[in-house]
ModelCIF file with pLDDT and N, C-alpha, C, O atoms, coordinates in Angstrom:
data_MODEL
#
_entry.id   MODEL 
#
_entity.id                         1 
_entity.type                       polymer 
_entity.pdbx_number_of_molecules   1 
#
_entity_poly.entity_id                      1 
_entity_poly.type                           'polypeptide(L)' 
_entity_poly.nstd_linkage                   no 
_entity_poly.nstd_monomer                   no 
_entity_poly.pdbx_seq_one_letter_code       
;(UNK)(UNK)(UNK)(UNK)(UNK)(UNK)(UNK)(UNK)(UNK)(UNK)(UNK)(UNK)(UNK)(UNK)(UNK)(UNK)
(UNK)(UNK)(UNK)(UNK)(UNK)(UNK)(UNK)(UNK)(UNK)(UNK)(UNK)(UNK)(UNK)(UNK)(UNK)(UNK)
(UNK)(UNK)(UNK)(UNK)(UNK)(UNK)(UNK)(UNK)(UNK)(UNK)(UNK)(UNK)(UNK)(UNK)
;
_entity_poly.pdbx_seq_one_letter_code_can   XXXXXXXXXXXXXXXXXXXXXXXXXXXXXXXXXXXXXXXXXXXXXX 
_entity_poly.pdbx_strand_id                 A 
#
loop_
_entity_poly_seq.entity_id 
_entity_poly_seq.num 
_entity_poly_seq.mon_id 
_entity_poly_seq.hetero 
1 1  UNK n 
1 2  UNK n 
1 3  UNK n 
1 4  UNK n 
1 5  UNK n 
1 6  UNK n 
1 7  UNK n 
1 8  UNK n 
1 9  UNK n 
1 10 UNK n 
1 11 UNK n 
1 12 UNK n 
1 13 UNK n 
1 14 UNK n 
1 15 UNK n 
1 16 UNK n 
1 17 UNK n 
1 18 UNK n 
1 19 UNK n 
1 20 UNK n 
1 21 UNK n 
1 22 UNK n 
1 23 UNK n 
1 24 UNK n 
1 25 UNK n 
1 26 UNK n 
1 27 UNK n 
1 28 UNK n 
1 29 UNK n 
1 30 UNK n 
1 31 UNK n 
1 32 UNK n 
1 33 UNK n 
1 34 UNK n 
1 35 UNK n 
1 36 UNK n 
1 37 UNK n 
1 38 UNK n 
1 39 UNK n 
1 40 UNK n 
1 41 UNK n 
1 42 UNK n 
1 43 UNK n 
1 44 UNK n 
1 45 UNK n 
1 46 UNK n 
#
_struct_asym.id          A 
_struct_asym.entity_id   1 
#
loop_
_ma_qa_metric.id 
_ma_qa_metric.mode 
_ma_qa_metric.name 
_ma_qa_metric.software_group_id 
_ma_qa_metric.type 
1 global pLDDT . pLDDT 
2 local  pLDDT . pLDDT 
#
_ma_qa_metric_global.metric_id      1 
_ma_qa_metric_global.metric_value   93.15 
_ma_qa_metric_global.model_id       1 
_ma_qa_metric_global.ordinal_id     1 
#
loop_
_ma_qa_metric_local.label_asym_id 
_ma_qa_metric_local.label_comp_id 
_ma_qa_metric_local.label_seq_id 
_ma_qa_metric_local.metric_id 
_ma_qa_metric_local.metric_value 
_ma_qa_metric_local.model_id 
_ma_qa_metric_local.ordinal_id 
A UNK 1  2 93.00 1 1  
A UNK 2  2 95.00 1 2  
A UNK 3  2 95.00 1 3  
A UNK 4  2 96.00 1 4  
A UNK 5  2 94.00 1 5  
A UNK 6  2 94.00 1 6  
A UNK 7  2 93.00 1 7  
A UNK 8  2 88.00 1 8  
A UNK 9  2 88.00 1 9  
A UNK 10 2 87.00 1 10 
A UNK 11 2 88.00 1 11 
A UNK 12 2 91.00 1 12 
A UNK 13 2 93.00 1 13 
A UNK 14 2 94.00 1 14 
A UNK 15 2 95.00 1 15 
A UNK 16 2 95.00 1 16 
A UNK 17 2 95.00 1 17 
A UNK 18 2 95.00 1 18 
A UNK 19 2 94.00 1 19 
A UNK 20 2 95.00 1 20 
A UNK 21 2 95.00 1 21 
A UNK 22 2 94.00 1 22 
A UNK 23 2 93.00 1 23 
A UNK 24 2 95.00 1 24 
A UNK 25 2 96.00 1 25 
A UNK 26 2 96.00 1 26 
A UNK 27 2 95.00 1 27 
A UNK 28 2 95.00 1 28 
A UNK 29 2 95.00 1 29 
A UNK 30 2 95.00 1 30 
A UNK 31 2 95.00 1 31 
A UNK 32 2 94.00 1 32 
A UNK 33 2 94.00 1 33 
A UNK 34 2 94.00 1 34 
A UNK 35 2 94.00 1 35 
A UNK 36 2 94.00 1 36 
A UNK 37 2 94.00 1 37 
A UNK 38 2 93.00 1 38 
A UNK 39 2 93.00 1 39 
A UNK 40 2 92.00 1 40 
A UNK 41 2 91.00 1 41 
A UNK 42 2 91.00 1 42 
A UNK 43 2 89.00 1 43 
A UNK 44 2 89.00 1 44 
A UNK 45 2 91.00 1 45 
A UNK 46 2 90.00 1 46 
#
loop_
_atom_site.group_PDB 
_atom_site.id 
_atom_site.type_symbol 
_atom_site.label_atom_id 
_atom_site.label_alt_id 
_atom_site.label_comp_id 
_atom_site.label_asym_id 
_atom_site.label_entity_id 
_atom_site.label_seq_id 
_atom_site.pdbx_PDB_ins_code 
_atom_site.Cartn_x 
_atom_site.Cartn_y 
_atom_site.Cartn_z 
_atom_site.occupancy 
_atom_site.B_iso_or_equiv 
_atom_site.pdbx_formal_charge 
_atom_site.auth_seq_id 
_atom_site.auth_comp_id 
_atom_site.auth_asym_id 
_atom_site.auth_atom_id 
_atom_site.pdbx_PDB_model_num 
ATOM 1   N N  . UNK A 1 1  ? -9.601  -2.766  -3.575  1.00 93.00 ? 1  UNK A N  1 
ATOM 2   C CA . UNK A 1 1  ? -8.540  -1.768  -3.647  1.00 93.00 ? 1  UNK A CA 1 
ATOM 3   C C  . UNK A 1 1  ? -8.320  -1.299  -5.070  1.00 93.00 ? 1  UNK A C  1 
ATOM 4   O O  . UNK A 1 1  ? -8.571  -2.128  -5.945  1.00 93.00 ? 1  UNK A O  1 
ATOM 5   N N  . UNK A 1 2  ? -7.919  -0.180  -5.419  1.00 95.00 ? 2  UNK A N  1 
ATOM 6   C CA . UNK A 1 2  ? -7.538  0.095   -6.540  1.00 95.00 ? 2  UNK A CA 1 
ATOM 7   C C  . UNK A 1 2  ? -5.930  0.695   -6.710  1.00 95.00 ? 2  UNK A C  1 
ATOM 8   O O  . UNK A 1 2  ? -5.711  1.674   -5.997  1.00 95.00 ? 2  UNK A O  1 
ATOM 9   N N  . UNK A 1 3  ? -4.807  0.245   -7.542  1.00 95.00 ? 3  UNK A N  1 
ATOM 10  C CA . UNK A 1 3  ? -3.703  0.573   -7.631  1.00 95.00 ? 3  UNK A CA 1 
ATOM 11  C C  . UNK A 1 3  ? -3.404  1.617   -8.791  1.00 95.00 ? 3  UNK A C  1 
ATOM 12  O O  . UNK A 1 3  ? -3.967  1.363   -9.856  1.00 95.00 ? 3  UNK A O  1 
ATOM 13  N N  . UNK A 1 4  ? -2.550  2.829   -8.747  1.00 96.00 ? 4  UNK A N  1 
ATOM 14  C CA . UNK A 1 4  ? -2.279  3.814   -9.511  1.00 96.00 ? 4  UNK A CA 1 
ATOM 15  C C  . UNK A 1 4  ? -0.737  4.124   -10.101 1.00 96.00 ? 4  UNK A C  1 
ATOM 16  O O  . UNK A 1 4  ? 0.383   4.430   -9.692  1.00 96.00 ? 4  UNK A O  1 
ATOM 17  N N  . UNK A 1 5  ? -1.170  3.949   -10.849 1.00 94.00 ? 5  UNK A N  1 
ATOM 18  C CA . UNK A 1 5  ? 0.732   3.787   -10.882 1.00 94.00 ? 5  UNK A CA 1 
ATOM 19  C C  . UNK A 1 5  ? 1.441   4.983   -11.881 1.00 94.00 ? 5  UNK A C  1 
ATOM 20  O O  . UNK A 1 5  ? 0.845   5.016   -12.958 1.00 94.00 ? 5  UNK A O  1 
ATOM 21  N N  . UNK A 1 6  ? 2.155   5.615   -11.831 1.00 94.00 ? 6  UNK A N  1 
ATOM 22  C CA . UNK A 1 6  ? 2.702   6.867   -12.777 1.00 94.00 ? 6  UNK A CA 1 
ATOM 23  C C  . UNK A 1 6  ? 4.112   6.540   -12.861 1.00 94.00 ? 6  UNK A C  1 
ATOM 24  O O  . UNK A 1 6  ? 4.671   5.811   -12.042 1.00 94.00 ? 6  UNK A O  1 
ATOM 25  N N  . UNK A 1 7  ? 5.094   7.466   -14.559 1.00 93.00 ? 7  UNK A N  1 
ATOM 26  C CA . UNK A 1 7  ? 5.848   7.076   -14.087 1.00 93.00 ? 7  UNK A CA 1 
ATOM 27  C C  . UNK A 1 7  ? 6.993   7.527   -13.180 1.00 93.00 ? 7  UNK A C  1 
ATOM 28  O O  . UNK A 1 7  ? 6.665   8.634   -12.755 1.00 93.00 ? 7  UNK A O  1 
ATOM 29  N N  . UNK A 1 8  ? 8.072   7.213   -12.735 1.00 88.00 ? 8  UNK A N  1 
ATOM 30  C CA . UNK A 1 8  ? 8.924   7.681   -12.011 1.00 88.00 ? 8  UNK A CA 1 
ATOM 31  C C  . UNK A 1 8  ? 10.325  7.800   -12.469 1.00 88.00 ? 8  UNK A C  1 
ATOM 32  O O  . UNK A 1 8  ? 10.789  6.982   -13.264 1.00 88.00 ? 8  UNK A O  1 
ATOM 33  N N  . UNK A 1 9  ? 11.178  9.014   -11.891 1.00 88.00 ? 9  UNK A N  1 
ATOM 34  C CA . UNK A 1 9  ? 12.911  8.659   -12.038 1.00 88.00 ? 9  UNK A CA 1 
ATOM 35  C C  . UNK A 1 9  ? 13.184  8.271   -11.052 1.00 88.00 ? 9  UNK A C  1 
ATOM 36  O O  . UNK A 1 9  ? 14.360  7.909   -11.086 1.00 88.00 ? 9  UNK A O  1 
ATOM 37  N N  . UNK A 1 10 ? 12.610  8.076   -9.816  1.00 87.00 ? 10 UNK A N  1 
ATOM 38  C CA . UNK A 1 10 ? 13.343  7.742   -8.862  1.00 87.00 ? 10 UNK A CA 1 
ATOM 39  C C  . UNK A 1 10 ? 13.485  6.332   -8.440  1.00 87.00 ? 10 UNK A C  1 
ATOM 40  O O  . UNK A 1 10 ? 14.155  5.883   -7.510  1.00 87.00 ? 10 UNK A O  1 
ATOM 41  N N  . UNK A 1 11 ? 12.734  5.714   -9.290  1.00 88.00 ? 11 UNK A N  1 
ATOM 42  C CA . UNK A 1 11 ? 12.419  4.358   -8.939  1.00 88.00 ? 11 UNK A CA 1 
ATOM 43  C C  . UNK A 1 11 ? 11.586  3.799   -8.962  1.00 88.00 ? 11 UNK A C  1 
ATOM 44  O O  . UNK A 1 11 ? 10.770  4.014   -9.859  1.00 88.00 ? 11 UNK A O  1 
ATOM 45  N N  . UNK A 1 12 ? 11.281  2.506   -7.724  1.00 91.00 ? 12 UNK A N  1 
ATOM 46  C CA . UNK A 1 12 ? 10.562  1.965   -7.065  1.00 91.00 ? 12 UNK A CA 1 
ATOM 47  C C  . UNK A 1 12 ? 9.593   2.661   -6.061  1.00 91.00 ? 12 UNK A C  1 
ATOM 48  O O  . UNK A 1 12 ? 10.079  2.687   -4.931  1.00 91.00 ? 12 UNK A O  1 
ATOM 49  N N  . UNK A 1 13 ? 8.723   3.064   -6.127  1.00 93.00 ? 13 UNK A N  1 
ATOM 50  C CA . UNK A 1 13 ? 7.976   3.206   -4.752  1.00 93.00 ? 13 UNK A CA 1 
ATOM 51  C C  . UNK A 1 13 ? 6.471   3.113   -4.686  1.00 93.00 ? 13 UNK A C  1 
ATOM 52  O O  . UNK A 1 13 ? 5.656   3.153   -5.608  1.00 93.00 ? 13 UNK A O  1 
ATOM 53  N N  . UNK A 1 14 ? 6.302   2.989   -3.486  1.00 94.00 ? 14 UNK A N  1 
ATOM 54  C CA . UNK A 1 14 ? 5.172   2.554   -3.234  1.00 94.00 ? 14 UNK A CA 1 
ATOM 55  C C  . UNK A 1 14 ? 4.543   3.235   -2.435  1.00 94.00 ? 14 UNK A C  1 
ATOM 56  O O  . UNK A 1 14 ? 5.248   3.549   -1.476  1.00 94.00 ? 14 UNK A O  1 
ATOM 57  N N  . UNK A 1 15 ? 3.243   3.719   -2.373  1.00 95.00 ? 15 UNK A N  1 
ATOM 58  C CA . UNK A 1 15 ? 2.216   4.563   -1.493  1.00 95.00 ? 15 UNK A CA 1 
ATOM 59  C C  . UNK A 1 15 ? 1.173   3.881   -0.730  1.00 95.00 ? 15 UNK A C  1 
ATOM 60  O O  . UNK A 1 15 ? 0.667   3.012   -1.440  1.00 95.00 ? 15 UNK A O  1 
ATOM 61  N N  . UNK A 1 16 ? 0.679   3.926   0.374   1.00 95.00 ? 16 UNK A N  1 
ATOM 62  C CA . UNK A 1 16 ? -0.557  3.476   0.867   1.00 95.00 ? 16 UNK A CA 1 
ATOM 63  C C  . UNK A 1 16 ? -1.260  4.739   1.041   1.00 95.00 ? 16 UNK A C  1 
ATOM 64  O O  . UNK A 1 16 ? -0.842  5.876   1.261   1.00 95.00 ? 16 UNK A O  1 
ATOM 65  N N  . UNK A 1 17 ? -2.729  4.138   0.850   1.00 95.00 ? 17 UNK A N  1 
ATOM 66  C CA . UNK A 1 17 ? -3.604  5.334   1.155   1.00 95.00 ? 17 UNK A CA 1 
ATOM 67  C C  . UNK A 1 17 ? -5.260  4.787   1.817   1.00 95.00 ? 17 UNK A C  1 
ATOM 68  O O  . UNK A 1 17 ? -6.143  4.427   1.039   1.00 95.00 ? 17 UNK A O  1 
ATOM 69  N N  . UNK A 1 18 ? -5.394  4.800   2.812   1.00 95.00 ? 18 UNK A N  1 
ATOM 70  C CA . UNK A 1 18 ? -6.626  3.805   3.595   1.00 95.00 ? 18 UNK A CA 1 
ATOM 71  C C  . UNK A 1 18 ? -7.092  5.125   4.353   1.00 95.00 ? 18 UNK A C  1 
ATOM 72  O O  . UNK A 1 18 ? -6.205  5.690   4.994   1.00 95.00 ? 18 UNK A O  1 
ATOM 73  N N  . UNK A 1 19 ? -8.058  5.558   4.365   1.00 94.00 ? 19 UNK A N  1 
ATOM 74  C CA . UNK A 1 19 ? -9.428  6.840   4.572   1.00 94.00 ? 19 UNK A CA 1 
ATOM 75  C C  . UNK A 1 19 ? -9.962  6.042   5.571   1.00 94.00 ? 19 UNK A C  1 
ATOM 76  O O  . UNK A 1 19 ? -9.986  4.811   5.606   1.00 94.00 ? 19 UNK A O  1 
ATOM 77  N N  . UNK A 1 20 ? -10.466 6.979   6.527   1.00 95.00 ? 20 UNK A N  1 
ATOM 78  C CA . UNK A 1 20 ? -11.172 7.127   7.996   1.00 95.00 ? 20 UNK A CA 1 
ATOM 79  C C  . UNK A 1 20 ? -12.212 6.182   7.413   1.00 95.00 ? 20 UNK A C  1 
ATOM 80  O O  . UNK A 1 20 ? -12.744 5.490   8.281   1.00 95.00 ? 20 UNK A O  1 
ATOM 81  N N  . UNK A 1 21 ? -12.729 5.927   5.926   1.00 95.00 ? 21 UNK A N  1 
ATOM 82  C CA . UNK A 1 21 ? -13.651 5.369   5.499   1.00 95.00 ? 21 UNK A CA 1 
ATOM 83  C C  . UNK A 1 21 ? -13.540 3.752   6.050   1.00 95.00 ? 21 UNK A C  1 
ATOM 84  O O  . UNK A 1 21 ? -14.505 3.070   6.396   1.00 95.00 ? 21 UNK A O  1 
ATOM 85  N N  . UNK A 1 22 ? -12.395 3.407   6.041   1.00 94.00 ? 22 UNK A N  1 
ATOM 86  C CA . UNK A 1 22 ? -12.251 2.232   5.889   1.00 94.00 ? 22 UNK A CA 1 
ATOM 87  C C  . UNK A 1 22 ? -12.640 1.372   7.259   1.00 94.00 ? 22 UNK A C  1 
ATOM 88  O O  . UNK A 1 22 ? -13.119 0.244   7.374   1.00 94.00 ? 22 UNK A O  1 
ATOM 89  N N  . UNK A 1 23 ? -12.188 2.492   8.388   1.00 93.00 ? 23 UNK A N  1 
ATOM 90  C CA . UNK A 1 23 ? -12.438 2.079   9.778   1.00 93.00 ? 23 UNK A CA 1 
ATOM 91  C C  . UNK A 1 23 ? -11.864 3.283   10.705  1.00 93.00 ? 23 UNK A C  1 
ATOM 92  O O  . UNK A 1 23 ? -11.551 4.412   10.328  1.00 93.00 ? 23 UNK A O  1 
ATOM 93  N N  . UNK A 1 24 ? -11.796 2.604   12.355  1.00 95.00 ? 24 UNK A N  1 
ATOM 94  C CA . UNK A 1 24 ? -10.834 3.369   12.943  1.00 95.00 ? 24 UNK A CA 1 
ATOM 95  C C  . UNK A 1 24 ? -9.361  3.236   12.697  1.00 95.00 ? 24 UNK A C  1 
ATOM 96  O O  . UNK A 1 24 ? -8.790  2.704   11.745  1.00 95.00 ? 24 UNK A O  1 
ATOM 97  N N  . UNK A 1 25 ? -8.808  3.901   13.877  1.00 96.00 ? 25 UNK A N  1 
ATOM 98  C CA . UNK A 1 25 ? -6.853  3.657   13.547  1.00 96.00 ? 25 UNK A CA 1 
ATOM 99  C C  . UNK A 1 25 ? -6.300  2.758   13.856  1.00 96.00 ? 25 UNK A C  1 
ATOM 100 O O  . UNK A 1 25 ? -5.075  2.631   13.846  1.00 96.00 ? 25 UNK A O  1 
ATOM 101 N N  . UNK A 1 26 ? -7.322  1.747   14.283  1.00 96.00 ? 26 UNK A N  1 
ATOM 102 C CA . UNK A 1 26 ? -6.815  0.593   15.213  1.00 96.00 ? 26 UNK A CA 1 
ATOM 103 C C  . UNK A 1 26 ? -6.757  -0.350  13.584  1.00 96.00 ? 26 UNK A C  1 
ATOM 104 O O  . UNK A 1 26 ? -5.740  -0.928  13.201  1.00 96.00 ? 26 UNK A O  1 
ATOM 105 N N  . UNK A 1 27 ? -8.201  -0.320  12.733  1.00 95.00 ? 27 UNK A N  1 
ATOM 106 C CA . UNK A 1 27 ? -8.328  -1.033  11.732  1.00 95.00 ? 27 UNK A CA 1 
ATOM 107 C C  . UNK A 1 27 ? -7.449  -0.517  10.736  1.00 95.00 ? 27 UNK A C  1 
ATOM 108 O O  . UNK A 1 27 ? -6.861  -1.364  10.064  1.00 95.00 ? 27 UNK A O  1 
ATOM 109 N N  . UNK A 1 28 ? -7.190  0.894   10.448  1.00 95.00 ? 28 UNK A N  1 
ATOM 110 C CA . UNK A 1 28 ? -6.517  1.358   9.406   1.00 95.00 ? 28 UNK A CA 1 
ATOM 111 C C  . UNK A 1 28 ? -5.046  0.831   9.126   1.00 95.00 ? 28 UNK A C  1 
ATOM 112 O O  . UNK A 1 28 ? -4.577  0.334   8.103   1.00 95.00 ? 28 UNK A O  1 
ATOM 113 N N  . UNK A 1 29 ? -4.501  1.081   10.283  1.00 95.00 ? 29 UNK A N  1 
ATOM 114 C CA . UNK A 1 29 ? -3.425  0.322   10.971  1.00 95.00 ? 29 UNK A CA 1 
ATOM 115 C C  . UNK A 1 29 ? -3.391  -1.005  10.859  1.00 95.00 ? 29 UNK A C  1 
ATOM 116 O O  . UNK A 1 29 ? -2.262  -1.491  10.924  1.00 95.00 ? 29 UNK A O  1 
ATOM 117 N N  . UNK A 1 30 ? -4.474  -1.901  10.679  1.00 95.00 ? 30 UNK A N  1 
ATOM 118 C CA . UNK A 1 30 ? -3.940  -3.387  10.575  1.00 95.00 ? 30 UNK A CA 1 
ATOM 119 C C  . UNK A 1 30 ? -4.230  -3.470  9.239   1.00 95.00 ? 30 UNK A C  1 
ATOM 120 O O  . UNK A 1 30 ? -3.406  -4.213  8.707   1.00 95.00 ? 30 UNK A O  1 
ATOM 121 N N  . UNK A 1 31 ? -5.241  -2.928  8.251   1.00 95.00 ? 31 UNK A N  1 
ATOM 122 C CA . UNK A 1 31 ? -5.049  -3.235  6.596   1.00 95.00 ? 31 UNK A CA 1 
ATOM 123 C C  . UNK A 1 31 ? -3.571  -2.353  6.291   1.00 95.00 ? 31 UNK A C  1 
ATOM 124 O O  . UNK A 1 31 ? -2.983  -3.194  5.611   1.00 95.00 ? 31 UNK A O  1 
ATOM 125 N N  . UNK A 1 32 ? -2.956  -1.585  6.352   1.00 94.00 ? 32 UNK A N  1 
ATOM 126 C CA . UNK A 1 32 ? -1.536  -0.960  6.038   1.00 94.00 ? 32 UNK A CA 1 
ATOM 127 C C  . UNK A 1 32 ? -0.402  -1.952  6.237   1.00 94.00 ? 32 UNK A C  1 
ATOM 128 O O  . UNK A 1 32 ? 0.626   -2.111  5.579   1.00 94.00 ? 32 UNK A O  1 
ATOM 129 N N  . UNK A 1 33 ? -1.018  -2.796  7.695   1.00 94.00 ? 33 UNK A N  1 
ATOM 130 C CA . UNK A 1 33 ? 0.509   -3.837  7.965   1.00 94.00 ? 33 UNK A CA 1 
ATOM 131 C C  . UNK A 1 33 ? -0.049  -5.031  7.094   1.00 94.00 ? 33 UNK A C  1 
ATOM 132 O O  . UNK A 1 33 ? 0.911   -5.799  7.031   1.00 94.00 ? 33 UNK A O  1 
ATOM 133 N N  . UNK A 1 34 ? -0.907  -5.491  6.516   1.00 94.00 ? 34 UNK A N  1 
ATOM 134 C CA . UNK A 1 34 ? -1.545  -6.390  5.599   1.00 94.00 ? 34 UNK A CA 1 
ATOM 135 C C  . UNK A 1 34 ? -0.878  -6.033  4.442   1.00 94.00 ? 34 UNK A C  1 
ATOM 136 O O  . UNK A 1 34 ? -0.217  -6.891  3.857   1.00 94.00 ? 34 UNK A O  1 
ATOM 137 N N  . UNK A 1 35 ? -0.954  -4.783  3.974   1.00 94.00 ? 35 UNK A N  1 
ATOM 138 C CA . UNK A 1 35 ? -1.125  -4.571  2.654   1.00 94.00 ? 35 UNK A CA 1 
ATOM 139 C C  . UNK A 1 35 ? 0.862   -4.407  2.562   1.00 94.00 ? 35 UNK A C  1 
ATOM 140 O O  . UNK A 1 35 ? 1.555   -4.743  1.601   1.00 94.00 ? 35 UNK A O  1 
ATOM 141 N N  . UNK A 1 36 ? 1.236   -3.937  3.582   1.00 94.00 ? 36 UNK A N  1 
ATOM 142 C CA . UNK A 1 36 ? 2.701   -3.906  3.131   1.00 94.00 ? 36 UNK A CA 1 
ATOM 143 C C  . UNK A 1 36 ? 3.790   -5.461  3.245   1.00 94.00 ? 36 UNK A C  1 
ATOM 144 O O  . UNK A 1 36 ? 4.889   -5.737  2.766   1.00 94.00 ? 36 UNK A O  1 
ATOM 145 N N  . UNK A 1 37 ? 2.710   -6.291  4.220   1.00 94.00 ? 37 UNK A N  1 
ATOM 146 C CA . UNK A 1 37 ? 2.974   -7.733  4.002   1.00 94.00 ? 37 UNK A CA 1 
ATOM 147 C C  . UNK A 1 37 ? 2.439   -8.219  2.308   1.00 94.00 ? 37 UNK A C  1 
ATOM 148 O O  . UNK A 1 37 ? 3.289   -8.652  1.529   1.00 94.00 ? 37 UNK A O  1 
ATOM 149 N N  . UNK A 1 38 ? 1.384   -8.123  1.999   1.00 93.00 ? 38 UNK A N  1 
ATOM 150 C CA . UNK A 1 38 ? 1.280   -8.562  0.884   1.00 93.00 ? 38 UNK A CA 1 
ATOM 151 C C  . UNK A 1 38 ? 2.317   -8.091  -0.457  1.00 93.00 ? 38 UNK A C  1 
ATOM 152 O O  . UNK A 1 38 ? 2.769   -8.856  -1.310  1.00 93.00 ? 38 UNK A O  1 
ATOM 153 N N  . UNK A 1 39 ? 2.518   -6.733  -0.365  1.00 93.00 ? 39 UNK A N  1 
ATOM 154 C CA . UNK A 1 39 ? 3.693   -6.022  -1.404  1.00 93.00 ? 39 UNK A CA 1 
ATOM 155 C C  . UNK A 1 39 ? 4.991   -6.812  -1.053  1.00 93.00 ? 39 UNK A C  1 
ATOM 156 O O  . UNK A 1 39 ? 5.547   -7.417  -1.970  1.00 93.00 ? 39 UNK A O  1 
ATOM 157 N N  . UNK A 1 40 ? 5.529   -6.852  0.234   1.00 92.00 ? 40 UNK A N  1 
ATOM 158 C CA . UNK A 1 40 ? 6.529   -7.801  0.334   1.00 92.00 ? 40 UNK A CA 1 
ATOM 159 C C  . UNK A 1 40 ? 6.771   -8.511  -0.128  1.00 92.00 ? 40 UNK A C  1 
ATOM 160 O O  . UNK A 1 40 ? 7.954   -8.623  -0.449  1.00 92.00 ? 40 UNK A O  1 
ATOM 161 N N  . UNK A 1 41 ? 5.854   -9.466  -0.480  1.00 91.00 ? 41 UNK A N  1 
ATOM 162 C CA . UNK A 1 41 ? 6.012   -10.610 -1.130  1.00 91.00 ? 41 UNK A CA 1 
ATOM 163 C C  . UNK A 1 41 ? 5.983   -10.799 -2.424  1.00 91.00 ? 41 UNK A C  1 
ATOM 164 O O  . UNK A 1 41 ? 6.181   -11.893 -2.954  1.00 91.00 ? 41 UNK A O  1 
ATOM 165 N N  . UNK A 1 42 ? 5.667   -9.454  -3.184  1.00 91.00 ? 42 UNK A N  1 
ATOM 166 C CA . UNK A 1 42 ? 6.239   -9.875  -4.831  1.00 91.00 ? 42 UNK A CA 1 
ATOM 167 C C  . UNK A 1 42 ? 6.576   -8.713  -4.995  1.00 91.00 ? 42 UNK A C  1 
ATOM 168 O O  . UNK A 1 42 ? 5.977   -8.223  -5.953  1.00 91.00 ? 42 UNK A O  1 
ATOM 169 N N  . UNK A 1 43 ? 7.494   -7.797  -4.341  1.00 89.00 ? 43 UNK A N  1 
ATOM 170 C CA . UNK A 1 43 ? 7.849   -6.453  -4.297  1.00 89.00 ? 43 UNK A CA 1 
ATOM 171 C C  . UNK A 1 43 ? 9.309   -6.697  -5.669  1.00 89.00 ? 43 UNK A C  1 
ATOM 172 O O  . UNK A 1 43 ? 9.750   -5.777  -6.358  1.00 89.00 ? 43 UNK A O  1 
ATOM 173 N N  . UNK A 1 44 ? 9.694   -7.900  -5.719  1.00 89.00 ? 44 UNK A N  1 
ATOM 174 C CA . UNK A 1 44 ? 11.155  -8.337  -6.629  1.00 89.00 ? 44 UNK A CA 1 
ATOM 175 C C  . UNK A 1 44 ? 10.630  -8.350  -7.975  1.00 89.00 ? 44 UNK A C  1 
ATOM 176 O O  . UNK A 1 44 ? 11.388  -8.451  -8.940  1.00 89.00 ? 44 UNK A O  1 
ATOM 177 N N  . UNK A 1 45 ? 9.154   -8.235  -8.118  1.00 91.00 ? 45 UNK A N  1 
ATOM 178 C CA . UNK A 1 45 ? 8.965   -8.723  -9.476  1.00 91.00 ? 45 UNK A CA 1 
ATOM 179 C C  . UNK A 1 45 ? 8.111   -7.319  -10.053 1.00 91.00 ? 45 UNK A C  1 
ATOM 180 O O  . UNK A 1 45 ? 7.757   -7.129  -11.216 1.00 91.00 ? 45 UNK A O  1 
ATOM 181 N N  . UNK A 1 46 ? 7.913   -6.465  -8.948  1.00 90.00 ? 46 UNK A N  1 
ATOM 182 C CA . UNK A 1 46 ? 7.043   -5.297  -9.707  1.00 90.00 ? 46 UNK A CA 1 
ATOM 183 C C  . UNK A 1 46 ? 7.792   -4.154  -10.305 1.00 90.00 ? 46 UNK A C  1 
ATOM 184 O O  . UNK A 1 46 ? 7.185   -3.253  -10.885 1.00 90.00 ? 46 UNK A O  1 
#
């Protein structure tokens, strides 16, 4: 994965971005609920 980060006034936020490349919608769909489980978990410290 690669992360991009700019800066912001509004805050905190966060983007996903996973391309037809990656799989179908069935797979795209389960790295997105992965990846927003993984941010969860140190979302207090970024």
């Amino acid at each position: 994965l690669m992360l991009i980060s700019a800066k912001s006034r509004e805050g905190l936020k966060i983007g996903l971005s996973v391309s037809k490349k990656v799989g179908n919608s069935v797979t795209r769909n389960h790295v997105k609920r992965l990846l927003r489980e993984a941010i969860a978990l140190i979302e207090e410290k970024i």
